[in-house]
Structure formats: structure tokens, C-alpha cells
Protein backbone atom coordinates (compact mmCIF):
# COMPACT_ATOMS: atom_id res chain seq x y z
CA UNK A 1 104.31 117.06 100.22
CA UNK A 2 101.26 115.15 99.19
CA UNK A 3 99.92 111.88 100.93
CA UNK A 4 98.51 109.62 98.39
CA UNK A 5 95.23 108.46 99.46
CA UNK A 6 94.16 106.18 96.03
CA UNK A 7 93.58 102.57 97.92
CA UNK A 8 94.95 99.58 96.72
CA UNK A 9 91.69 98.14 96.60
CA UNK A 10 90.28 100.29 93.28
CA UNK A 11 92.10 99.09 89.43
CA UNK A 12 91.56 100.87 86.53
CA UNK A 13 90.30 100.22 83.25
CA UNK A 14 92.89 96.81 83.29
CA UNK A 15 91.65 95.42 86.14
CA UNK A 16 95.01 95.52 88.03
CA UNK A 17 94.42 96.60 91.75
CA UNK A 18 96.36 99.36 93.19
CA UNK A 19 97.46 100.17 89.97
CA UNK A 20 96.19 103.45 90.35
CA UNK A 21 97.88 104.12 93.52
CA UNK A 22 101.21 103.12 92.21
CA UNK A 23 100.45 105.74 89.06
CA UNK A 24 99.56 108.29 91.78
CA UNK A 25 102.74 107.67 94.22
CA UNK A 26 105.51 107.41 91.07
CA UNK A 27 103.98 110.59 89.32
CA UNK A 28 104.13 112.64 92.79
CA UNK A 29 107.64 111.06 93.48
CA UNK A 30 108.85 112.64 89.79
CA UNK A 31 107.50 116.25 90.31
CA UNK A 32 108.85 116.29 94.32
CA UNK A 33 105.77 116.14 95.56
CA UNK A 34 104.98 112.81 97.24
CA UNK A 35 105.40 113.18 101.28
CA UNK A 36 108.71 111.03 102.86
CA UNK A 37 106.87 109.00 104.36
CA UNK A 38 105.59 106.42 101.07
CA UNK A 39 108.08 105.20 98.88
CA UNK A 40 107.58 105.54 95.18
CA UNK A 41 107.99 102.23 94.59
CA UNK A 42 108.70 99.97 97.52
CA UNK A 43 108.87 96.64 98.06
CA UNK A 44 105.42 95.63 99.07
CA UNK A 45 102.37 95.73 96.74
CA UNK A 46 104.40 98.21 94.30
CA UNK A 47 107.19 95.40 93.58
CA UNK A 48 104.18 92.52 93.90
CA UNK A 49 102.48 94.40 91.08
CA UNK A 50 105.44 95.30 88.55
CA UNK A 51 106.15 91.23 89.32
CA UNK A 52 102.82 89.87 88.77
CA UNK A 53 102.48 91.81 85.11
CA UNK A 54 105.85 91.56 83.85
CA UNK A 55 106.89 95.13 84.23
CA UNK A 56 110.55 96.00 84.44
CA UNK A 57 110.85 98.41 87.60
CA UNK A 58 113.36 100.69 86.26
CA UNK A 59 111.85 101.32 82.60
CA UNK A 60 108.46 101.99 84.61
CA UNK A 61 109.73 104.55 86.97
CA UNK A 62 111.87 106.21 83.60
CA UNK A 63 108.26 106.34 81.82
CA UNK A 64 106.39 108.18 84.67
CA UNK A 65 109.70 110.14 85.32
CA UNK A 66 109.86 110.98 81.66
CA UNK A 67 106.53 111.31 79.83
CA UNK A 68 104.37 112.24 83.27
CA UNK A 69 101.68 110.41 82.12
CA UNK A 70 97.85 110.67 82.86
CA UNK A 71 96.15 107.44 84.16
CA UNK A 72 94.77 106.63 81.25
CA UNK A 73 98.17 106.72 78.98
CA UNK A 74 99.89 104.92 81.93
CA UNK A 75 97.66 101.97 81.44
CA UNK A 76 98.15 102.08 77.64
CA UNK A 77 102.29 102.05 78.41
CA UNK A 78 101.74 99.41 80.76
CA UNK A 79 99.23 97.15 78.32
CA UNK A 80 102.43 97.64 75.76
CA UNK A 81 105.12 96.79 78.26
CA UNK A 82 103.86 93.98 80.45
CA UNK A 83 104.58 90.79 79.35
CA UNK A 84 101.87 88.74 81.83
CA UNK A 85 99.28 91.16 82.05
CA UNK A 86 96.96 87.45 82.82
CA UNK A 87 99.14 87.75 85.77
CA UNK A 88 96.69 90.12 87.47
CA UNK A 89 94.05 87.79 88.47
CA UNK A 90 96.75 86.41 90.97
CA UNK A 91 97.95 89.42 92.02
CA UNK A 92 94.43 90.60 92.58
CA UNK A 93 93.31 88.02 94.84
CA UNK A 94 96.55 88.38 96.86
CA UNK A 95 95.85 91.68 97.84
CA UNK A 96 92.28 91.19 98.82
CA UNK A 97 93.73 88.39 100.72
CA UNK A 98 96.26 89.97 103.03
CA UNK A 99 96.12 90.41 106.40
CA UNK A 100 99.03 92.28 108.36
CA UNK A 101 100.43 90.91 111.23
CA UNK A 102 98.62 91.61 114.58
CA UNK A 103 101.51 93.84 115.61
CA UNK A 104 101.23 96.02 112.09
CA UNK A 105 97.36 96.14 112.67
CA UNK A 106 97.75 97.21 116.23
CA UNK A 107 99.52 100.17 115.35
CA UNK A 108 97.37 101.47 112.82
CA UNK A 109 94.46 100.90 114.82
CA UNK A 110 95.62 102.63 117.99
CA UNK A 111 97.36 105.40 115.56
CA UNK A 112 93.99 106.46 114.04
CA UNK A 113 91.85 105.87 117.25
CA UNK A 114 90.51 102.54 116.62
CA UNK A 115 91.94 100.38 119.13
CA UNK A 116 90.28 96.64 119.14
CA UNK A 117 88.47 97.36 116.04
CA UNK A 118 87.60 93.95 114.16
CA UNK A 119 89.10 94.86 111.03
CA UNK A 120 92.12 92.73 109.50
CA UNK A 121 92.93 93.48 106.07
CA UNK A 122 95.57 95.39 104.92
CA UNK A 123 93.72 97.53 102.36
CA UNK A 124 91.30 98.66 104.57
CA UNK A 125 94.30 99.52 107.27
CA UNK A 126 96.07 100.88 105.27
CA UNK A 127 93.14 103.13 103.89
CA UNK A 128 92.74 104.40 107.14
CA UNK A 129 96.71 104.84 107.81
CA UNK A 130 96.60 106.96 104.68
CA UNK A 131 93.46 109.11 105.78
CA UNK A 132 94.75 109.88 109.23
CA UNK A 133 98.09 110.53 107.64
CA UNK A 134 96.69 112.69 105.28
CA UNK A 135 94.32 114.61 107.53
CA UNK A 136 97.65 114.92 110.04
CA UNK A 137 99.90 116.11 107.41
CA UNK A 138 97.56 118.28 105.27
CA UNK A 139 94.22 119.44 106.91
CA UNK A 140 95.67 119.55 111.02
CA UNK A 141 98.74 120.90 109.99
């Protein structure tokens, strides 16, 4: 089972942040692939995105499901389906903005050996969730 480890923090060619790493978790999830652990599409920066574009949830997961796209044709589905794509600039911003609670970024830090680090967003925790996950899971065994 694969962790992803595309950030939320990179777009593609659209400009829509973690856009890739949606791509990347829904096209694992279809081939059986993507570890337990991550949803395919959950209700965090996943549902923010498919809201913030105008993307129906269940005709996105069918396309990936369906056609197993590469990036690039994903985008050009999505650039077809969405029906706010201006909606990105917003969503953007709110994920460069988050922080997670102190509790949330407690854990991560302590789980990956960084306890009392000064570092607050969630991209960047979550990054390093993802790597020690993925190191754990894949290169540790």
C-alpha cells in the first residue's frame, strides 16, 4: 500500500493547490493501492477542493475510477467539469492559511521527532506526517 507523499502545497498546470495530491490519492484508491491510512477523498482539503471548483464528488471519483487518468488529462476533465474553476484563488489562499490546532500539531511534531518545533501550518505538518509515514510504512518496514 502506497503513502502518497504529493503536498498540498504544489498545483498543477490550473493553479489549484493540492490538486495533484487528490489525483495521486483517488488514482491509488482505484487500483488498491493507496495505504488505509488516507482516505481517497475525505472531508478536509479533498471535499474543500471539489467545493471550491464546482466539482461533483461522485462523477470525479467515477472518472479516476473509470478512465485512470494521467495528471495531465485529469486537469483537462476537471477544466470541462468544474463549474467555478475562479473559485481556486479562494481555495488557494485557504490552504496556505491553515493552521491545525495545537493538539493536531503536537502530535505530528512529537510523531516525527520534532517536538517544540516552531512550525504551524498544516501543509508543512502534514508534509512531514506523510514523509515519516512513508519512510515507516515503506523504507523501515
Amino acid at each position: 500500500m502506497t503513502i502518497p507523499t504529493i503536498t498540498s502545497g504544489i498545483a498543477g498546470p490550473l493553479g489549484v493547490l493540492h490538486m495533484p495530491r487528490f489525483w495521486q490519492k483517488v488514482s491509488l484508491d482505484a487500483v488498491g493501492k493507496l495505504h488505509s491510512d488516507y482516505p481517497a477523498c475525505g472531508a478536509g482539503y479533498d471535499q474543500m477542493m471539489l467545493d471550491a471548483i464546482g466539482l461533483d464528488k461522485d462523477a470525479t471519483l467515477s472518472y479516476v475510477q473509470q478512465n485512470k487518468p494521467t495528471y495531465v488529462q485529469f486537469e483537462a476533465w476537471v477544466k470541462e467539469n468544474a463549474s467555478k474553476l475562479d473559485g481556486a484563488e479562494a481555495f488557494n489562499s485557504a490552504v496556505i492559511g491553515y493552521n491545525h490546532d495545537d493538539a493536531t500539531r503536537d502530535g505530528i511534531l512529537n510523531a516525527v521527532g520534532l517536538p517544540g518545533a516552531d512550525i504551524k501550518d498544516a501543509v508543512n505538518l502534514n508534509n512531514l506526517e506523510d514523509w515519516h509515514d512513508f519512510h515507516g510504512a515503506e523504507i523501515a518496514g
